[in-house]
Protein backbone atom coordinates (compact mmCIF):
# COMPACT_ATOMS: atom_id res chain seq x y z
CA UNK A 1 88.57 134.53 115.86
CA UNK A 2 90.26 136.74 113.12
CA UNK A 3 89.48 135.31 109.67
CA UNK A 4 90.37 137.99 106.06
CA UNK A 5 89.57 137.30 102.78
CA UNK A 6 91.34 139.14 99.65
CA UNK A 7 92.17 141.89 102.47
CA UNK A 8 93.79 145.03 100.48
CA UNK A 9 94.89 148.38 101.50
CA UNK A 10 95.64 150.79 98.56
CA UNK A 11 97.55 154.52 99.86
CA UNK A 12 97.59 156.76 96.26
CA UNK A 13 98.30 154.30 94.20
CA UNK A 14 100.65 152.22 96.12
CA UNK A 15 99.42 148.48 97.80
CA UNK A 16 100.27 148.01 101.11
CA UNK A 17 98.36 145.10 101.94
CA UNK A 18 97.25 143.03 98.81
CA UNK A 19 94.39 140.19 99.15
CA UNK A 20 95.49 139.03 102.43
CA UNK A 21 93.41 135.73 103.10
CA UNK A 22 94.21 134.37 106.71
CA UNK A 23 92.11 132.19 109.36
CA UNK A 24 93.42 133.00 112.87
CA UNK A 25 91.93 130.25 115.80
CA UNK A 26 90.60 131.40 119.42
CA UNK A 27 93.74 131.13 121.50
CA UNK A 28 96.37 131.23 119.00
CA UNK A 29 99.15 133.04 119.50
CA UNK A 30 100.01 134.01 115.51
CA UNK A 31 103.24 135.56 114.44
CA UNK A 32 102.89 137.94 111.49
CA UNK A 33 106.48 138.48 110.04
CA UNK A 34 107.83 140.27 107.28
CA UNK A 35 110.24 143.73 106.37
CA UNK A 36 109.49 146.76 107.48
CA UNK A 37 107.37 148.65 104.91
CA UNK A 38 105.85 144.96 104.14
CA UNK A 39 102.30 146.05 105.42
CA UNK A 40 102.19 144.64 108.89
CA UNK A 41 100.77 147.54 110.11
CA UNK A 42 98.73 148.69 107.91
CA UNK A 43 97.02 145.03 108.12
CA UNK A 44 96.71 145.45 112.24
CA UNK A 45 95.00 148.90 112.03
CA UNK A 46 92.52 147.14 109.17
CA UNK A 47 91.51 144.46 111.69
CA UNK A 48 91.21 146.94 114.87
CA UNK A 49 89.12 148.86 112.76
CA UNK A 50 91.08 152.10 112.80
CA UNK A 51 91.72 152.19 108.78
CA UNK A 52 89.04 150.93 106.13
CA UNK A 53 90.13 148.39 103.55
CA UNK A 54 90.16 149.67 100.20
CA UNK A 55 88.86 145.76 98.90
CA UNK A 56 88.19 142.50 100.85
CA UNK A 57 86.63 141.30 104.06
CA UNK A 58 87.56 140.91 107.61
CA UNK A 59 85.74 139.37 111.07
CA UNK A 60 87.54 139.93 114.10
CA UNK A 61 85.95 138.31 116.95
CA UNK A 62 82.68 137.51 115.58
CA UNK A 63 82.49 140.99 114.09
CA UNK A 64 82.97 142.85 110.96
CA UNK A 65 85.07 145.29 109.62
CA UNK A 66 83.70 148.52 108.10
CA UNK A 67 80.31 147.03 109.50
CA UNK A 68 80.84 146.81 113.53
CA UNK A 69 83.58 148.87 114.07
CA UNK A 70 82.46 149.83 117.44
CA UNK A 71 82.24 146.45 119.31
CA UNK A 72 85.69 144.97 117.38
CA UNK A 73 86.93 148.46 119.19
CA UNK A 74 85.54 146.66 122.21
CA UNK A 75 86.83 143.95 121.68
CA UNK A 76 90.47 144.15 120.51
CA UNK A 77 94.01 145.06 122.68
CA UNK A 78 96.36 146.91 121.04
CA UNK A 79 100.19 147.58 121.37
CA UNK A 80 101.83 149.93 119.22
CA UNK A 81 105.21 149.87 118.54
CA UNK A 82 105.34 153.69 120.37
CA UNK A 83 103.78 153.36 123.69
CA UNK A 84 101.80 156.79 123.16
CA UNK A 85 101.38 157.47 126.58
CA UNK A 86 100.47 160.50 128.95
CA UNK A 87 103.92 161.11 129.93
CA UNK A 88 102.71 163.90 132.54
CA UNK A 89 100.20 162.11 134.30
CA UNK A 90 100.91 159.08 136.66
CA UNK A 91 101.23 155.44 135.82
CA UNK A 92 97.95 154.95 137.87
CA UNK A 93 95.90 158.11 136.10
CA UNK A 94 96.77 156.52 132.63
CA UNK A 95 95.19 153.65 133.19
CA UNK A 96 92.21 155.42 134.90
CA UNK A 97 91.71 156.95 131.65
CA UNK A 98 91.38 154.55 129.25
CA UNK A 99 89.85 152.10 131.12
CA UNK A 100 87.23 154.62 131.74
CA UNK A 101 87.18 155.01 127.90
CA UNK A 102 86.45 151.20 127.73
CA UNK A 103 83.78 151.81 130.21
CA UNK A 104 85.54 149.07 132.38
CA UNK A 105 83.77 148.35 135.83
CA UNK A 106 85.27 148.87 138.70
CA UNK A 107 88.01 150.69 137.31
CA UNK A 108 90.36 151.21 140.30
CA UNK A 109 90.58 147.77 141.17
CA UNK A 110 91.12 146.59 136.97
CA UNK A 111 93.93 149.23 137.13
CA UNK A 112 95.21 147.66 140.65
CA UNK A 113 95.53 144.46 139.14
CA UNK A 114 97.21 145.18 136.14
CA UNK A 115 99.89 147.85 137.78
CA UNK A 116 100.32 144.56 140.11
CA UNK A 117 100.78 141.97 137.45
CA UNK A 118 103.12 143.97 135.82
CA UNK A 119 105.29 145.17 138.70
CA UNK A 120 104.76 148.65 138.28
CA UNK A 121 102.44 149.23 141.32
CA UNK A 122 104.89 150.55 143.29
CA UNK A 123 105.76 153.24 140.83
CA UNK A 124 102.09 153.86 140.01
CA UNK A 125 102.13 157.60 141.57
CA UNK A 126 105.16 158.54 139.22
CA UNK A 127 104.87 160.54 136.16
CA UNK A 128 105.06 157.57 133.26
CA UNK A 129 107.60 159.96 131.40
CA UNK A 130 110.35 158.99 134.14
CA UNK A 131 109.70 155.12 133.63
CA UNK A 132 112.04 153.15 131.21
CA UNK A 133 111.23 151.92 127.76
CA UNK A 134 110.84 148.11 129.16
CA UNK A 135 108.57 149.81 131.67
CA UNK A 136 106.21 152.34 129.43
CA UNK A 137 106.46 148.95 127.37
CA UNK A 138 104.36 147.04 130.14
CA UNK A 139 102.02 149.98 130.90
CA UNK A 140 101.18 150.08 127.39
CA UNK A 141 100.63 146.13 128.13
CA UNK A 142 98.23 146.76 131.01
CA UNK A 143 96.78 149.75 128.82
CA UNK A 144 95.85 146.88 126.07
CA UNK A 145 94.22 145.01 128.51
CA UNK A 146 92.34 146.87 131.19
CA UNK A 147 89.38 145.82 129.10
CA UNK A 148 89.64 142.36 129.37
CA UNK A 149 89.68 142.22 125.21
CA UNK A 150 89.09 138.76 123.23
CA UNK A 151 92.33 139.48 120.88
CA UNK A 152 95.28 141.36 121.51
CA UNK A 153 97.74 142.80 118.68
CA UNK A 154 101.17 143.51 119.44
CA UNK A 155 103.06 145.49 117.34
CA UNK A 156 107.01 144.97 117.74
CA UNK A 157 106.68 144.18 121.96
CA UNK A 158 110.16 144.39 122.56
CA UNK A 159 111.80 146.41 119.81
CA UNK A 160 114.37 148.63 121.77
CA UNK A 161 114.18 147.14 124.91
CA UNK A 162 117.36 145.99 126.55
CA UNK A 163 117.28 141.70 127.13
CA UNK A 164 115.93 141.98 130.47
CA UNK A 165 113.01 144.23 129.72
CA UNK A 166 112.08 142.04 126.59
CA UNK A 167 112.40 138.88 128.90
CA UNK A 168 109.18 140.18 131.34
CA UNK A 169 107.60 141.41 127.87
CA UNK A 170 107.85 138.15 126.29
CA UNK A 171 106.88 136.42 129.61
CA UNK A 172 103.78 138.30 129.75
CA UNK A 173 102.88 137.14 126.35
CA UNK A 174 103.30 133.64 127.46
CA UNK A 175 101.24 133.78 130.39
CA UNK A 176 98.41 135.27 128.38
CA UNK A 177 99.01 132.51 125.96
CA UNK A 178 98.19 130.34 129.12
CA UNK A 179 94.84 131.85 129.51
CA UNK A 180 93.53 131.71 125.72
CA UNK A 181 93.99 134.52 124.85
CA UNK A 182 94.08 135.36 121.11
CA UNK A 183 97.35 137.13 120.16
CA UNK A 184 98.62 138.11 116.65
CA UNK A 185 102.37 139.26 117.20
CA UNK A 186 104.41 141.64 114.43
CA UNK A 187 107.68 141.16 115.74
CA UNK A 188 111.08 141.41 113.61
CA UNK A 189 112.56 139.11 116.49
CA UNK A 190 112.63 135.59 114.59
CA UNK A 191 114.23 133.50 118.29
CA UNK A 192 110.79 135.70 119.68
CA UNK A 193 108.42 134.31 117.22
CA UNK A 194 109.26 131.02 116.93
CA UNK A 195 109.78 130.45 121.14
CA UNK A 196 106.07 132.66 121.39
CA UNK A 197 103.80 131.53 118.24
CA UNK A 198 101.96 128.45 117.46
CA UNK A 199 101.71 129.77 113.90
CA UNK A 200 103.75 131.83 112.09
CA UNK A 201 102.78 133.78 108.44
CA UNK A 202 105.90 135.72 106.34
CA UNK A 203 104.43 138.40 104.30
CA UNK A 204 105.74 141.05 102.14
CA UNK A 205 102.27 142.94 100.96
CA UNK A 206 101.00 139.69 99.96
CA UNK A 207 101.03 136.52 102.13
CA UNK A 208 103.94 134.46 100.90
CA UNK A 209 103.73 131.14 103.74
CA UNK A 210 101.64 130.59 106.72
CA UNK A 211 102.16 127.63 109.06
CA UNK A 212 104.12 126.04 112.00
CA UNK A 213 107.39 126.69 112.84
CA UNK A 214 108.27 123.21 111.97
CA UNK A 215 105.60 123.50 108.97
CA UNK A 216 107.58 126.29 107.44
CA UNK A 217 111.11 124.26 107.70
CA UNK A 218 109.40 120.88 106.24
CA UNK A 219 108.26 123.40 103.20
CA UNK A 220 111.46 124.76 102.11
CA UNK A 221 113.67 122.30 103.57
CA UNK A 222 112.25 119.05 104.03
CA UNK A 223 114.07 116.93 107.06
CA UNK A 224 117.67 116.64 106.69
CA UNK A 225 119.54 113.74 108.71
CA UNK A 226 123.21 114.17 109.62
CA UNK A 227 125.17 111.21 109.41
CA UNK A 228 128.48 111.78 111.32
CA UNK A 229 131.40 109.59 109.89
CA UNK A 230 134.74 108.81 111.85
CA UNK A 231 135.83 108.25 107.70
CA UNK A 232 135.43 109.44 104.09
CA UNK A 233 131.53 109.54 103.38
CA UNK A 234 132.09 108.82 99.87
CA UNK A 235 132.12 105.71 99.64
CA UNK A 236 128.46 105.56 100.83
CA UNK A 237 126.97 107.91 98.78
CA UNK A 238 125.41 105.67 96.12
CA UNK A 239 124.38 103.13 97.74
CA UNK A 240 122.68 105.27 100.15
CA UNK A 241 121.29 106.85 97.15
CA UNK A 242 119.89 103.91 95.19
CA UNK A 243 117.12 103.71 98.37
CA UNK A 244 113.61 104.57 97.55
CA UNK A 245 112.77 106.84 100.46
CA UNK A 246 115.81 108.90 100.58
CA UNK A 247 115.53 112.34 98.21
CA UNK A 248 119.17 113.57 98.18
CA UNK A 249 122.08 112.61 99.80
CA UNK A 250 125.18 115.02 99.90
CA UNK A 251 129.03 114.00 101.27
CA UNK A 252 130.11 117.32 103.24
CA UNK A 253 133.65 116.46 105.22
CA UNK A 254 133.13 113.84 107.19
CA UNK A 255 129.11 113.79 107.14
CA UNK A 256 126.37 112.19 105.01
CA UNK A 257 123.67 115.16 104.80
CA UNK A 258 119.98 112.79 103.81
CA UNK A 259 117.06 114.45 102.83
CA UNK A 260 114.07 111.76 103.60
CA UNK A 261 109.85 112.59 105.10
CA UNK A 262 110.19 110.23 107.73
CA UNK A 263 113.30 109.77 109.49
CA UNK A 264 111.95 108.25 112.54
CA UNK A 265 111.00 105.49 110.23
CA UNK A 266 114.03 104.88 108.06
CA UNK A 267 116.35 106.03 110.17
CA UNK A 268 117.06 101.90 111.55
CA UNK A 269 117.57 101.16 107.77
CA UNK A 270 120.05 103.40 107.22
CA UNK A 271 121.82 103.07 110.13
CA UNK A 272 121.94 99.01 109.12
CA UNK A 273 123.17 99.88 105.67
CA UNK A 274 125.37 102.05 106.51
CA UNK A 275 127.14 99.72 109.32
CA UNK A 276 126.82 96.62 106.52
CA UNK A 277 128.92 98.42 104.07
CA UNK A 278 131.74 99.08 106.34
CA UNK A 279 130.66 102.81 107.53
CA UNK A 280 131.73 103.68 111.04
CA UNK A 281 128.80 106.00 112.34
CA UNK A 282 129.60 108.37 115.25
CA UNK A 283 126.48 109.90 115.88
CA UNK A 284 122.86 110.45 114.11
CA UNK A 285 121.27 113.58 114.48
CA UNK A 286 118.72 116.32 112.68
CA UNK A 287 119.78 119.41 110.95
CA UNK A 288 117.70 122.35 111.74
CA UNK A 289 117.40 125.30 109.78
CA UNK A 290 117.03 128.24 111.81
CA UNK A 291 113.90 130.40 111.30
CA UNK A 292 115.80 133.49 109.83
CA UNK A 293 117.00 131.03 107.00
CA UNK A 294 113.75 130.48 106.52
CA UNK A 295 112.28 133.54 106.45
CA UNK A 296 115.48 134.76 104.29
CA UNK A 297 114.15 132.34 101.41
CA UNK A 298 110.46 132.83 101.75
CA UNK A 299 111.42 137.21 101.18
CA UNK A 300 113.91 136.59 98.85
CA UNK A 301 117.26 138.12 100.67
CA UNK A 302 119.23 134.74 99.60
């Protein structure tokens, strides 16, 4: 659905974006992360066609960049991280607009359902400059999608909003998820990204790791297996350490921290070996690394 290849954005000088290569699938919901001034933006108005790349290629939904601007225009929701709206006008005249921009059929009933889906129809004859953030925040929504588009970028969904407003945002985004929708999601909310995306890419001008959420924690951390003690883990250590499938094995208070691929595997072993050299074993469990460590390593902040 979205696929770049050596993607660049030069401003005077200065990269933004630098050979970006990415393949995004129909009906992935793909988190871009990275710091601010990282390019994140820059790459989302390359693919919606409203800034040309200074090098590379890009195909968003079957169509390319700098070639079929038009119809990816068509084709394509965006959400900007300022909602940009007609503050004057109604919630309902808004939409009216654009969709008759997007030459959307039927246009009063497109904006009916949208207003509905997003619980503003009730407020749809008030000006949208007395609405909340969270609610210009899910006009802006139904603004992305009066169309009906095949992808949908959204740009920070739920910076500023207060937990309850970013709780219907990030519900939305789920239930679109539902319906196949293509989504690629800048968000600086790591929880966000990791509850919303099926992939996830850190990127800091250039792309520095693109995969799962689990992918990502297998890559810089491998699988760690807690072993919890009711005495001194030292003992253990080097016999635990002579095995051929564990990697590292660390004594941390009472706990024997394992680094091994396949715990669900040797796990049993362990737990044998353990028990046969006098180790009394409370409990057995995974350590997870959260996605901010994660992402601290992959930009270098640690």
């Amino acid at each position: 659905m979205i696929k770049t290849i050596n993607l660049s954005k030069n401003f005077n000088g200065t990269t933004a974006v630098d050979r970006l290569t990415l393949e995004i699938n129909s009906g992935e919901v793909f988190g871009f992360l990275g710091p601010n001034g990282a390019g994140k933006t820059t790459t989302v108005r390359m693919l919606t066609s409203l800034i040309a790349p200074s090098a590379g290629t890009a195909e968003v939904a079957g169509f390319r960049v700098g070639e079929a601007d038009q119809q990816i225009r068509r084709h394509v929701g965006i959400l900007t991280e300022a909602p940009g709206l007609y503050e004057r006008l109604s919630a309902e005249r808004n939409l009216q607009i654009y969709a008759r921009l997007y030459e959307v059929p039927e246009v009063d009933g497109q904006v009916e359902r949208y207003l509905r889906l997003l619980g503003l129809w009730e407020r749809r004859k008030d000006a949208a400059g007395t609405f909340s953030k969270g609610m210009k925040q899910k006009l802006s929504i139904a603004r992305a999608l009066l169309h009906e588009p095949r992808v949908l970028f959204l740009d920070e969904p739920t910076a500023g909003l207060d937990p309850e407003a970013a709780k219907l945002v990030r519900d939305f985004v789920a239930e679109l998820r539902k319906q196949g929708r293509t989504i690629f999601l800048c968000t600086h909310n790591l929880d966000e990204a990791e509850r919303l995306c099926d992939r996830i890419a850190v990127f800091n001008q250039k792309l520095l790791s693109v995969d799962t959420p689990s992918g990502l924690r297998r890559q810089i951390y491998g699988r760690q297996i807690v072993f919890h003690l009711a005495d001194s883990p030292e003992p253990y250590v080097s016999a635990i350490a002579s095995l051929n499938y564990v990697k590292k094995v660390e004594a941390i208070d009472n706990k024997l921290l394992l680094s091994l691929d396949d715990p669900e595997r040797y796990n049993p072993d362990l737990i044998r070996q353990l028990v046969s050299a006098g180790a009394n074993i409370q409990f057995v469990g995974e350590l997870r690394h959260s996605l901010e460590d994660i992402y601290l390593q992959l930009v270098g902040h640690v």
